[in-house]
Protein backbone atom coordinates (compact mmCIF):
# COMPACT_ATOMS: atom_id res chain seq x y z
CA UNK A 1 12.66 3.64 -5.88
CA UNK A 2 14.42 2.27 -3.01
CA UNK A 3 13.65 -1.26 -3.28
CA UNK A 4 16.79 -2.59 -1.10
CA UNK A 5 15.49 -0.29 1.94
CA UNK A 6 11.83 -1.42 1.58
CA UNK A 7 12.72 -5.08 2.33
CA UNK A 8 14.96 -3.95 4.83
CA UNK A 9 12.03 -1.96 6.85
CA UNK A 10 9.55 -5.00 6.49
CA UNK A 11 12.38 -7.07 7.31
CA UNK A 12 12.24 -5.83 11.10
CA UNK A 13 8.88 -5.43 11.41
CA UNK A 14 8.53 -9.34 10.32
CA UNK A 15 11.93 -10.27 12.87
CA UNK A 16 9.60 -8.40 15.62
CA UNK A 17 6.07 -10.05 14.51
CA UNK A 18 8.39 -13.48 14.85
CA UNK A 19 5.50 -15.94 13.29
CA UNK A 20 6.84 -19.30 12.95
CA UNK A 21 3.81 -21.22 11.98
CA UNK A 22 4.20 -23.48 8.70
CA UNK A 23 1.65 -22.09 7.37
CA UNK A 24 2.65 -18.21 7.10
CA UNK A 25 3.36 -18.39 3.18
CA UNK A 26 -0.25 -19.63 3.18
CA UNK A 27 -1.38 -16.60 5.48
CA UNK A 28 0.75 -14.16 3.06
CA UNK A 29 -1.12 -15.22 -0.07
CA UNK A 30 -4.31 -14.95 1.77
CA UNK A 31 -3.58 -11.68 3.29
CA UNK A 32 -2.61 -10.65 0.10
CA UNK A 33 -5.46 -11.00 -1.92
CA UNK A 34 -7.42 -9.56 0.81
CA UNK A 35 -5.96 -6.36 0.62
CA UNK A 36 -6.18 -6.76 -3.22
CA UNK A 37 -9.82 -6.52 -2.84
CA UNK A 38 -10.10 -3.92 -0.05
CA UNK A 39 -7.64 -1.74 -2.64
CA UNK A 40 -10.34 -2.81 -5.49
CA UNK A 41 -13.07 -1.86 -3.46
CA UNK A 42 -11.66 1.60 -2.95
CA UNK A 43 -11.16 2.25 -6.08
CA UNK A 44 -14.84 1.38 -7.26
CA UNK A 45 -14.34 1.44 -11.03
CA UNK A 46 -15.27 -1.89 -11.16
CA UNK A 47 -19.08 -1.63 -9.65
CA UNK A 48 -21.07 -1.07 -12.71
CA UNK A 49 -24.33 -1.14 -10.67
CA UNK A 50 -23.38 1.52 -8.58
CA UNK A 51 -23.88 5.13 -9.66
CA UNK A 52 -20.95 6.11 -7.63
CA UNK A 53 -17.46 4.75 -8.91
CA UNK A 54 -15.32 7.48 -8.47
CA UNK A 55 -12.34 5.95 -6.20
CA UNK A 56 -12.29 7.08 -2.83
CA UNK A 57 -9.42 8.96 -3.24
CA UNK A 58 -9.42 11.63 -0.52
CA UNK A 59 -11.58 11.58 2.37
CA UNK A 60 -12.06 15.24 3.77
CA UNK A 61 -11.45 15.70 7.47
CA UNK A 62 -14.43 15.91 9.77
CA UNK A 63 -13.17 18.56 12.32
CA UNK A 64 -12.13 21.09 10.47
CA UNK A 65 -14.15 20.11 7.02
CA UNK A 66 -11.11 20.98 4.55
CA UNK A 67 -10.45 24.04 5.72
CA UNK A 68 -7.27 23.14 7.26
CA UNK A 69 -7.31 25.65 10.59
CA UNK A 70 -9.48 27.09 12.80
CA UNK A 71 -10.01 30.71 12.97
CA UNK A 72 -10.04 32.92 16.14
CA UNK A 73 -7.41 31.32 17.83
CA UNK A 74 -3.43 30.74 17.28
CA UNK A 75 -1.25 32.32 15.09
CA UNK A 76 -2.37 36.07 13.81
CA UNK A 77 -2.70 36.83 10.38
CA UNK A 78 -1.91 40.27 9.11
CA UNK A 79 -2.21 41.88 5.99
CA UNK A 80 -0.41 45.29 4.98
CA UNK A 81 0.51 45.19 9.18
CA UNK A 82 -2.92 45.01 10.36
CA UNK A 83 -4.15 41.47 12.25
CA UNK A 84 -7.11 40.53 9.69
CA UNK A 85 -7.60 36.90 11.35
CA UNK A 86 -6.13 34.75 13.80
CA UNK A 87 -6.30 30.68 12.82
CA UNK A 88 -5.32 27.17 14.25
CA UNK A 89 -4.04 24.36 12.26
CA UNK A 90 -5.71 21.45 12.49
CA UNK A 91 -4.39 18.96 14.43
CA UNK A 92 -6.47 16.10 13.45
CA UNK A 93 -5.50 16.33 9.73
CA UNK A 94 -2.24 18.09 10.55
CA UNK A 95 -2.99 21.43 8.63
CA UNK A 96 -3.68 19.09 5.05
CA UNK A 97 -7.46 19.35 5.17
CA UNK A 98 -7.55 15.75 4.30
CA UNK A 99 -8.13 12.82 7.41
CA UNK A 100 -7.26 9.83 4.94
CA UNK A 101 -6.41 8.71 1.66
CA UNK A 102 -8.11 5.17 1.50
CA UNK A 103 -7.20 3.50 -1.75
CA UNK A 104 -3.46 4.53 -1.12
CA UNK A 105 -3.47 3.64 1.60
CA UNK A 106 -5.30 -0.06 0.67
CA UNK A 107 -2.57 -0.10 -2.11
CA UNK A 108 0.64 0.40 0.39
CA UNK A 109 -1.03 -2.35 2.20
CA UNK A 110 -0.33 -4.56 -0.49
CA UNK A 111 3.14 -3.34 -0.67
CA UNK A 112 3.79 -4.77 2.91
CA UNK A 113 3.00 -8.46 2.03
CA UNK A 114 4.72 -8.63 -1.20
CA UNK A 115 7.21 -7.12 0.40
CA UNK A 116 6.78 -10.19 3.17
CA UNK A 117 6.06 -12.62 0.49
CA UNK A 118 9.65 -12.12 -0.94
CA UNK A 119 11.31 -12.07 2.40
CA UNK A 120 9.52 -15.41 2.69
CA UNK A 121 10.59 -16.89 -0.90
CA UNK A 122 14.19 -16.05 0.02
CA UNK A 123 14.22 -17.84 3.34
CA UNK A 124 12.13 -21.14 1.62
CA UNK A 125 14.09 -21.53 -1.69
CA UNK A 126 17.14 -19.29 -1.20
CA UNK A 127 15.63 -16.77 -3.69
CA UNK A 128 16.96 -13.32 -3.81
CA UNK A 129 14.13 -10.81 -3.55
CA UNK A 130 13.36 -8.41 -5.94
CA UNK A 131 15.84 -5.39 -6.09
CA UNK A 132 15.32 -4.26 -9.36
CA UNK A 133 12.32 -4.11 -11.93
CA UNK A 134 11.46 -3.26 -15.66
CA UNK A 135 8.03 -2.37 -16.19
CA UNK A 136 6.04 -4.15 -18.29
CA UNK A 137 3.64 -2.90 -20.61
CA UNK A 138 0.22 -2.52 -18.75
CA UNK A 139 -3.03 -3.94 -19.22
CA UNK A 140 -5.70 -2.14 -21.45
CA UNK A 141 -7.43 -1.00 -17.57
CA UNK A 142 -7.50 -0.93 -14.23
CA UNK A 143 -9.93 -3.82 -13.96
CA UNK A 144 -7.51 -5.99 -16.15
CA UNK A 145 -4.79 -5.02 -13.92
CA UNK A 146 -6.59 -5.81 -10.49
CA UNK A 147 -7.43 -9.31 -12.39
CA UNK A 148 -3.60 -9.94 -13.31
CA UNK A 149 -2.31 -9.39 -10.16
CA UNK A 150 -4.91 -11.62 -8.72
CA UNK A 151 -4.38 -14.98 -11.29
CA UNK A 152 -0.32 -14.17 -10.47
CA UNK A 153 -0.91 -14.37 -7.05
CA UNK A 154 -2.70 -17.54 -7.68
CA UNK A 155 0.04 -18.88 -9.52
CA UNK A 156 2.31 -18.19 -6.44
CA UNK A 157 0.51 -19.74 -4.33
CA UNK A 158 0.35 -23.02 -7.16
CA UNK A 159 4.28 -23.02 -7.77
CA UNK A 160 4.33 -23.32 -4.04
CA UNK A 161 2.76 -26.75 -4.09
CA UNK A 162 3.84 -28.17 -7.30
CA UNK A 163 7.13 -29.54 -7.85
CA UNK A 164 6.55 -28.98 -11.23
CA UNK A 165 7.77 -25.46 -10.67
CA UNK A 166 11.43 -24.67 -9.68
CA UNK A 167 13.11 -21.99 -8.14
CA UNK A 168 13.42 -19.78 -10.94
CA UNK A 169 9.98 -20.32 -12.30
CA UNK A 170 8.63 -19.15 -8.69
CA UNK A 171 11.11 -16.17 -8.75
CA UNK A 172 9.77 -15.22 -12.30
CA UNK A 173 6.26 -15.51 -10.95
CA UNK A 174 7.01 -13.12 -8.11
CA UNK A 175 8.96 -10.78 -10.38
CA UNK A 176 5.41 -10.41 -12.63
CA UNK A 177 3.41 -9.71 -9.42
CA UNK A 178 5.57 -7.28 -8.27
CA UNK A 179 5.78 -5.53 -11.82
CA UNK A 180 2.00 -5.84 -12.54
CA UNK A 181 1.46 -4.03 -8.99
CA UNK A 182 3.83 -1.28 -9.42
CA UNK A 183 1.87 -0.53 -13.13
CA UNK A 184 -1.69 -0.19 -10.86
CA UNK A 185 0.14 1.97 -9.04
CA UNK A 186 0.97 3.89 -11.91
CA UNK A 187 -2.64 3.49 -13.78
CA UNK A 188 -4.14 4.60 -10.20
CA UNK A 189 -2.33 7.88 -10.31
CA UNK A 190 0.33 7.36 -7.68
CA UNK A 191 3.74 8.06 -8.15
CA UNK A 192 6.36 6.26 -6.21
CA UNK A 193 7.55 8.90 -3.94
CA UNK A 194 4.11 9.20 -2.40
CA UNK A 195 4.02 5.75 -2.20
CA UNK A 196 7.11 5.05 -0.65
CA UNK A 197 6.03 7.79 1.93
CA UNK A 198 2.69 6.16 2.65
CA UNK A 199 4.46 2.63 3.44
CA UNK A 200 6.85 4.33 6.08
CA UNK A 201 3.89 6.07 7.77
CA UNK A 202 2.06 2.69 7.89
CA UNK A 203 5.20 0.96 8.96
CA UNK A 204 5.05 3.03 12.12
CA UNK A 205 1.64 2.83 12.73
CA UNK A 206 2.22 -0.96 12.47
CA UNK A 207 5.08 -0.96 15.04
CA UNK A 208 2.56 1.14 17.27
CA UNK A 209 0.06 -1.35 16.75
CA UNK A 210 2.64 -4.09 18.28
CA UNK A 211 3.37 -1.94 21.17
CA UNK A 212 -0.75 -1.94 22.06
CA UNK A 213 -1.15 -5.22 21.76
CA UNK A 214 -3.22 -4.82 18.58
């Protein structure tokens, strides 16, 4: 886990969003738990009045329905030297079969802003942001998890108006968000690599989205 690079890459795409407004820690927290619940609602577990809460973890592509390539066209196939089959990839899924991958996807959306949320911390009360991490021990289920990360969220957001809290109290706070997020990750079945390589591909698509207008 290349924590050091992460804030680096969100560091440029914040320099190039260039928000000044006083209110952008405000916006952060509220984007925040916003893609908290999108991420939730992917997942499902949680909707025990719905006969379907399996989380959405794959979403099979619509042109070529899975099956990765089309046949009769492209490269040939051959078996023992005879052509058996000529196929396509593709190129809406790329070859993979699969056109999404919605709750990682919601959860490397969460990764930007607390990603943004330390960059903010560190320009606000000179904190350092997080480099390094020691996983706590994880909730008893995903629900509990999703719950934790909301309330220290919350707190954030509280230490940010309360003088009660000092600088290392809001680091510590920040420190437990980031841990309880990286055990979802875990308890949703993700390891880090793939989640490291979802966050890049976003992080382009986000730099795209800046050079449409979006």
């Amino acid at each position: 886990m290349n924590l050091t690079k992460l804030f680096e890459t969100q560091r440029k795409f914040r320099e190039r969003v260039n928000y000044q407004g006083s209110d952008r820690f405000e916006k952060l927290i509220l984007a925040l738990m916003v893609e908290l619940g999108e991420c939730a609602n992917e997942w499902r577990g949680f909707k025990f009045w719905s006969k379907n809460q399996e989380p959405r973890k794959e979403v099979i592509c619509h042109a070529c329905n899975g099956e990765c390539c089309f046949h009769g066209a492209g490269e040939a196939i051959t078996i023992d030297g005879v052509v058996t089959a000529f196929y396509e990839p593709c190129a809406y899924c790329g070859g993979t079969g699969v056109q999404e991958r919605p709750l990682l996807e919601e959860y490397v959306d969460i990764l930007h802003f607390l990603l943004e949320i330390g960059l903010e911390m560190k320009e606000m009360f000179a904190i350092e942001p997080l480099i390094n991490h020691q996983n706590k021990e994880e909730s008893h289920n995903i629900t509990e998890q999703f719950n934790n990360i909301f309330g220290s969220a919350t707190a954030l957001h509280m230490s940010y108006h309360d003088d009660f809290y000092d600088n290392e109290d809001r680091r510590g706070i920040f420190e437990e968000l980031f841990e309880s997020f990286i055990n979802l990750g875990q308890m949703l079945g993700f390891t880090w690599e793939e989640i490291e390589q979802a966050y890049y591909a976003k992080n382009k698509i986000n730099h795209h989205r800046q050079d449409v207008g979006y």
